[in-house]
Protein backbone atom coordinates (compact mmCIF):
# COMPACT_ATOMS: atom_id res chain seq x y z
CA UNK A 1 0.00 0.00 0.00
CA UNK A 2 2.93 2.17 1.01
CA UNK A 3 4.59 1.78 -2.23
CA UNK A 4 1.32 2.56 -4.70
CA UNK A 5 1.64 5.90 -3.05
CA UNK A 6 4.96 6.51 -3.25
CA UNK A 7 4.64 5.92 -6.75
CA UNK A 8 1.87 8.02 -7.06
CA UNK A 9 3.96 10.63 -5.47
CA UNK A 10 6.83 10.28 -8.28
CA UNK A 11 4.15 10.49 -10.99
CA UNK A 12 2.62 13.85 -10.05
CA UNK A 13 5.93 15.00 -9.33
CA UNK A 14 6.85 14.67 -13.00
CA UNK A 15 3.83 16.40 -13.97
CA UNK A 16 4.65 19.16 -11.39
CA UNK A 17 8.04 19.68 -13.15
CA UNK A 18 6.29 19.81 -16.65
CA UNK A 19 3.79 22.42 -15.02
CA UNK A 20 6.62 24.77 -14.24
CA UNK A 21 8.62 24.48 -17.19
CA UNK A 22 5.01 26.00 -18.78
CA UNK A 23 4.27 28.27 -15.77
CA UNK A 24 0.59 26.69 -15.35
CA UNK A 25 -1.18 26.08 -12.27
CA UNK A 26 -4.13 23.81 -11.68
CA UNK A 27 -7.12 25.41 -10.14
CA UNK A 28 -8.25 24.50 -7.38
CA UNK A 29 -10.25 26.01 -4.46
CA UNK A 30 -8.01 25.51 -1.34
CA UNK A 31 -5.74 27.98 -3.30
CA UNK A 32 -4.66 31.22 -1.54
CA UNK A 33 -2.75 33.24 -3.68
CA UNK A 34 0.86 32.17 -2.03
CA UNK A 35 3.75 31.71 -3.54
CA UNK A 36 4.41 28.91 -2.09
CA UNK A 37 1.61 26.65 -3.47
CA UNK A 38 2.54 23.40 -5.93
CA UNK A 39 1.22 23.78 -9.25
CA UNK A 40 -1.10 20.94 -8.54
CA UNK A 41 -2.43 21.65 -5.29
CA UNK A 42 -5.12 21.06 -2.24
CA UNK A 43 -7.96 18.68 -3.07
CA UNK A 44 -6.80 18.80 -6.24
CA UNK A 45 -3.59 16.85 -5.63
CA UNK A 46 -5.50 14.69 -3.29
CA UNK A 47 -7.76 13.63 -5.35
CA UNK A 48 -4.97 13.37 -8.55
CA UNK A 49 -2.90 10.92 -5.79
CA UNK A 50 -5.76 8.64 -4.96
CA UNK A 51 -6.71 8.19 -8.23
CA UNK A 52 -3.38 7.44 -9.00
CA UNK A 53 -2.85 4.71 -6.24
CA UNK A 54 -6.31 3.19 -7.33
CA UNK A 55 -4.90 2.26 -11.18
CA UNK A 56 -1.69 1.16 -9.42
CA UNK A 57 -3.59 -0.99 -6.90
CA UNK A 58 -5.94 -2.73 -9.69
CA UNK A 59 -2.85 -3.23 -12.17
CA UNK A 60 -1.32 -4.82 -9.19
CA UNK A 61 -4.23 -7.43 -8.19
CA UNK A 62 -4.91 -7.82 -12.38
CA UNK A 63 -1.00 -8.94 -12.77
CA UNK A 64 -0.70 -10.62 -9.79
CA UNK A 65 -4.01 -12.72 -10.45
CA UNK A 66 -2.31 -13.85 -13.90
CA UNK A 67 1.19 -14.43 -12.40
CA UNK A 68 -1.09 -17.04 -10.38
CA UNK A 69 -2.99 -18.34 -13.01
CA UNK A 70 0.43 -19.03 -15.06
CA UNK A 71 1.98 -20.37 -11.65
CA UNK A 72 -1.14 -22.87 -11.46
CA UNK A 73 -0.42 -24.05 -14.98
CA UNK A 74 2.97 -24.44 -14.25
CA UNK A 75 2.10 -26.89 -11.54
CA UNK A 76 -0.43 -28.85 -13.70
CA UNK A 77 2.29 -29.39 -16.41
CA UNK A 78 4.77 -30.56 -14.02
CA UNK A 79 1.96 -32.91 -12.32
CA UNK A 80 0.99 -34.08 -15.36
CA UNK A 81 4.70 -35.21 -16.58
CA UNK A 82 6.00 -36.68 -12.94
């Protein structure tokens, strides 16, 4: 769980960096006018993160629920030749 938001982290990091290179900020309405504020920011990024860890949570059960499947075949075929 830890990881799928670290990741997410990474990702909108990257997209922070391409939002400065371009000088664009994200509405959003937590914003206060500072300086200080992330291009994507507030709910906003909140929202952007958990959406984020969601995909990376569902690609993780899809390709783990293959790996099995393949794993169980595996067995069968060896089974099957002993």
């Amino acid at each position: 769980m830890i990881k799928e938001r670290e990741i997410a982290i990474d990702i909108i990091q990257e997209f922070e960096e391409l939002l400065e290179r371009h000088n664009i900020d994200i509405p959003d309405k937590d914003r206060e006018g500072e300086e200080s504020e992330a291009h994507i920011f507030g709910t906003t990024y909140y929202n952007l993160e958990d959406e984020i860890v969601e995909i990376l949570r569902k690609d993780k059960d899809e390709l783990t629920k293959v790996m099995e499947e393949k794993m169980e075949i595996i067995k069968e075929d060896k089974n099957g030749l002993g």
